[in-house]
Protein backbone atom coordinates (compact mmCIF):
# COMPACT_ATOMS: atom_id res chain seq x y z
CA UNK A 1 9.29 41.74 214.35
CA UNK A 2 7.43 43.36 217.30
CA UNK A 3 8.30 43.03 220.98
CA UNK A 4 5.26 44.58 222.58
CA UNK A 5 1.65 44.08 222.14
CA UNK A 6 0.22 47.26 220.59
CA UNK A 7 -3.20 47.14 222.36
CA UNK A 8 -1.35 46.84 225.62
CA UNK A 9 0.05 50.05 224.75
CA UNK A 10 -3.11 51.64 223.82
CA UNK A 11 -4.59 50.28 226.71
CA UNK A 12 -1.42 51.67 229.23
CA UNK A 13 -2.47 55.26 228.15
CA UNK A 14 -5.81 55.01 227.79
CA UNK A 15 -5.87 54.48 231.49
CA UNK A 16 -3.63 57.73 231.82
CA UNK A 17 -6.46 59.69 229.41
CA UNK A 18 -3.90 59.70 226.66
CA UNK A 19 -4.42 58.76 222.90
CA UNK A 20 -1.64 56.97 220.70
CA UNK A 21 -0.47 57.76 217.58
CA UNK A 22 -0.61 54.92 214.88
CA UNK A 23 3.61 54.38 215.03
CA UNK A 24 4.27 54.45 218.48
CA UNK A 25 3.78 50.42 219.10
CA UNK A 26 6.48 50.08 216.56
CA UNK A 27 8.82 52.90 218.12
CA UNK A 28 8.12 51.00 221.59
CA UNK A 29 9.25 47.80 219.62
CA UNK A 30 12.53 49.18 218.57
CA UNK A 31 13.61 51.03 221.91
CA UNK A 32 12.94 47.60 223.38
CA UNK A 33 14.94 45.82 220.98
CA UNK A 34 18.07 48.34 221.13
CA UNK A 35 17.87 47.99 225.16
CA UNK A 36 17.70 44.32 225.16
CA UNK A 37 20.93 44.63 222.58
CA UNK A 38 22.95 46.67 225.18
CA UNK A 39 21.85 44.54 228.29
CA UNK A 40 23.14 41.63 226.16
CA UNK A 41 26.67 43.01 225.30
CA UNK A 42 26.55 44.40 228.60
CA UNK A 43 26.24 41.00 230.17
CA UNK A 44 28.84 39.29 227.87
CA UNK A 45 31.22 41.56 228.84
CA UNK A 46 30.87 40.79 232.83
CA UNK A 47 31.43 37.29 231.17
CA UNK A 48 27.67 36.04 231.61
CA UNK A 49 25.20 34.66 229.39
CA UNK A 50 22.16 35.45 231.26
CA UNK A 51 21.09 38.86 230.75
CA UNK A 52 19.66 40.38 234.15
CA UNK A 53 17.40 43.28 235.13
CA UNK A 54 20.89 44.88 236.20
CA UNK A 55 21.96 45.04 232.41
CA UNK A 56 19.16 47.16 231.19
């Protein structure tokens, strides 16, 4: 599953005159997905079950 739109990416460094390599949408995916992981345990364990900007 994919978290992040890949032409939004493209389109991010474009605008910094930067070129992507055909993986890094999928990378950007899974760095996503392990931070939302530790904001969630990191919330639980302030005993909350909304997950803030705080817990990233």
């Amino acid at each position: 599953m994919s978290y992040v739109v890949a032409s939004k990416v493209k389109e991010l460094l474009k605008a910094a005159d930067m070129m992507t390599a055909g993986d890094l949408a999928d990378a950007a995916s899974k760095y996503l997905e392990d931070a939302l992981k530790k904001a969630a345990k990191r919330a639980q364990e302030n005993g909350r079950k909304t997950v803030r900007a705080c817990d990233l």
